[in-house]
Protein backbone atom coordinates (compact mmCIF):
# COMPACT_ATOMS: atom_id res chain seq x y z
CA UNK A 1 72.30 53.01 131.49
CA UNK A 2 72.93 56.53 130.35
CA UNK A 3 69.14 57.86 131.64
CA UNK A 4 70.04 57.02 135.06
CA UNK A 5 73.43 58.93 135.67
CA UNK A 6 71.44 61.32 133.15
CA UNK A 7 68.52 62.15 136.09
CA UNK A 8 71.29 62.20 138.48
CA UNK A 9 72.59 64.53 137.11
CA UNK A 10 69.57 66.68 136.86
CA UNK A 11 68.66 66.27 140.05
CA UNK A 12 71.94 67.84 141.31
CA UNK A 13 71.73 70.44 139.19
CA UNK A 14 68.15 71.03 140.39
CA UNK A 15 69.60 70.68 144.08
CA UNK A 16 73.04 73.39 143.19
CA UNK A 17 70.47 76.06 141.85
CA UNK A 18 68.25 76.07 145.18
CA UNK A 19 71.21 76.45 147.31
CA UNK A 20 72.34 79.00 145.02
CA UNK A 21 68.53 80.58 145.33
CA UNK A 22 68.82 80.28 149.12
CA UNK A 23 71.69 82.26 149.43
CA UNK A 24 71.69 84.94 146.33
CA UNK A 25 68.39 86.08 145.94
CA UNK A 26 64.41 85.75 146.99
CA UNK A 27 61.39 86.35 145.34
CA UNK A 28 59.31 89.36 146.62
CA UNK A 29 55.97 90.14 144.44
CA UNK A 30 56.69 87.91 141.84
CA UNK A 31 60.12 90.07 141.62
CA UNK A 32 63.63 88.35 141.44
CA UNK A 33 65.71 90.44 144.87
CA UNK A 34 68.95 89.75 144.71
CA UNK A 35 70.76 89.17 148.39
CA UNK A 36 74.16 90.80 149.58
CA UNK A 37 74.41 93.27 146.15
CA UNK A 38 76.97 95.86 146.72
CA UNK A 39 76.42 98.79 144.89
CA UNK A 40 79.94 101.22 144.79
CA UNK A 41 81.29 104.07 143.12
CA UNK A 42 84.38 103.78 141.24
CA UNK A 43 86.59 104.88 144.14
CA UNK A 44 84.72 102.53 146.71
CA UNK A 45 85.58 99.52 143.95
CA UNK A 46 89.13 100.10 143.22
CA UNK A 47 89.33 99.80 147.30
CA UNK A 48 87.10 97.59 147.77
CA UNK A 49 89.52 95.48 144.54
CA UNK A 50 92.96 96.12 146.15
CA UNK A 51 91.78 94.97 149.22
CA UNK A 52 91.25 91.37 147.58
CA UNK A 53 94.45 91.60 145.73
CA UNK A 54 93.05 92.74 142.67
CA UNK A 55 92.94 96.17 140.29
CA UNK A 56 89.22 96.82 139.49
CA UNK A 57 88.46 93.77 139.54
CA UNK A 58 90.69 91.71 137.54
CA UNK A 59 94.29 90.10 138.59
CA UNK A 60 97.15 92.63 138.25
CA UNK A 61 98.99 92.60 134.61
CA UNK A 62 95.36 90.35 133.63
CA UNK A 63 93.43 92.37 130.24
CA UNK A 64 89.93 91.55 130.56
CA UNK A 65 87.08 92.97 127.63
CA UNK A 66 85.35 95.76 127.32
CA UNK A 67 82.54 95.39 124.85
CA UNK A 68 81.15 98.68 123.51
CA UNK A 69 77.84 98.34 125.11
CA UNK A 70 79.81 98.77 128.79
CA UNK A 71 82.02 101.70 127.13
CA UNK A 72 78.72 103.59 126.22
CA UNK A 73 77.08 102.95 129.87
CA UNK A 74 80.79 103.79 131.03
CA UNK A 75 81.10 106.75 129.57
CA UNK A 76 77.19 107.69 130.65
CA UNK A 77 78.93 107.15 134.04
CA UNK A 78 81.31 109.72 133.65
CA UNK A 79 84.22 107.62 134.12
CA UNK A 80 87.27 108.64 132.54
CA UNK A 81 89.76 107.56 130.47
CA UNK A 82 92.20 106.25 132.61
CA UNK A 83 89.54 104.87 134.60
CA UNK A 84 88.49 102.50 131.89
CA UNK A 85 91.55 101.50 130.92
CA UNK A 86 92.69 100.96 134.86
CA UNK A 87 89.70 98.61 134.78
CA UNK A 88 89.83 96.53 131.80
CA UNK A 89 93.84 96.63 131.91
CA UNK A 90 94.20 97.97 128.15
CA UNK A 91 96.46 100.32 126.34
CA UNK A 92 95.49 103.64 125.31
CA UNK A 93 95.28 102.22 121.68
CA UNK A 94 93.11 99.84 122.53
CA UNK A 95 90.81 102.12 124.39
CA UNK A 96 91.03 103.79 120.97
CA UNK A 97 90.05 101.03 118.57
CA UNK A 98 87.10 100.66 121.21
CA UNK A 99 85.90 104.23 121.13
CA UNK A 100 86.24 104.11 117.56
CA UNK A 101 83.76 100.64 117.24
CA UNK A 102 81.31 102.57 119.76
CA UNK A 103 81.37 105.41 117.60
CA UNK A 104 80.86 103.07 114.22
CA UNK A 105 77.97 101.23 115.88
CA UNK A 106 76.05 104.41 116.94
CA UNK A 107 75.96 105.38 113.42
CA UNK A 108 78.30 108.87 114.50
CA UNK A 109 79.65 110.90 111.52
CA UNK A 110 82.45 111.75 113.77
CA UNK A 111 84.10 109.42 116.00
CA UNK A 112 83.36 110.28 119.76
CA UNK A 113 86.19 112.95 121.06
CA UNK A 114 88.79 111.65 123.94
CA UNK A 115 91.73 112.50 125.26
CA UNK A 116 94.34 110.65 126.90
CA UNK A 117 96.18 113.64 128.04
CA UNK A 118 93.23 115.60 129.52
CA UNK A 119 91.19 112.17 131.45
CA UNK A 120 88.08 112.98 129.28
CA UNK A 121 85.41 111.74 127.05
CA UNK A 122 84.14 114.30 124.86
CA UNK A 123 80.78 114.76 122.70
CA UNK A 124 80.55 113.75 118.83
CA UNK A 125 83.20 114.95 116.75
């Protein structure tokens, strides 16, 4: 009994994932093209959030994470600071403890250099 509901199952699964296909992205030259991708700079999001009701994002007063790997591309991005901690919702000691397991993981002497105060992410220590 449990093969049949088990196909059924598959077989809507199979059917969700083509309408998803349809809809979010085609295949050009064997090439996966993703379908109605907005691409925005920080300003243009935080807009383009509070228009929705939400901060960067995420739900007003909601924390989400921030793994390290985002903090380094991030930070590559020149965003500063505040802007990380604006988008993730955390406290500047918890931006902290992050910079600090970026730093760790990079195999840094010094941890990387920030400042609250001056909005800016700073070279090796």
């Amino acid at each position: 009994m449990a093969a049949p509901k088990k196909k059924l199952d598959e077989e809507k699964a199979s059917k969700d994932i083509a309408e998803i296909a349809d809809r979010d992205f085609e295949i050009v030259g064997g090439q996966i093209k993703g379908l109605n991708i907005k691409v925005m700079t920080p300003d243009e999001y935080r807009a383009y959030s509070a228009e929705n009701g939400l901060v960067m994002g995420r739900r007003p007063n909601q924390k989400t994470q921030c793994s390290i790997e985002e903090l380094r591309a991030l930070i590559n991005s020149n965003w500063k600071p505040s802007m990380v901690m604006e988008k993730h919702g955390i406290t500047p000691e918890e931006l902290k403890q992050l910079v600090w397991k970026l730093s760790k993981k990079e195999l840094r002497d010094k941890p990387i250099k920030f400042s609250i105060e001056g909005d800016f992410f700073g070279r090796e220590g």
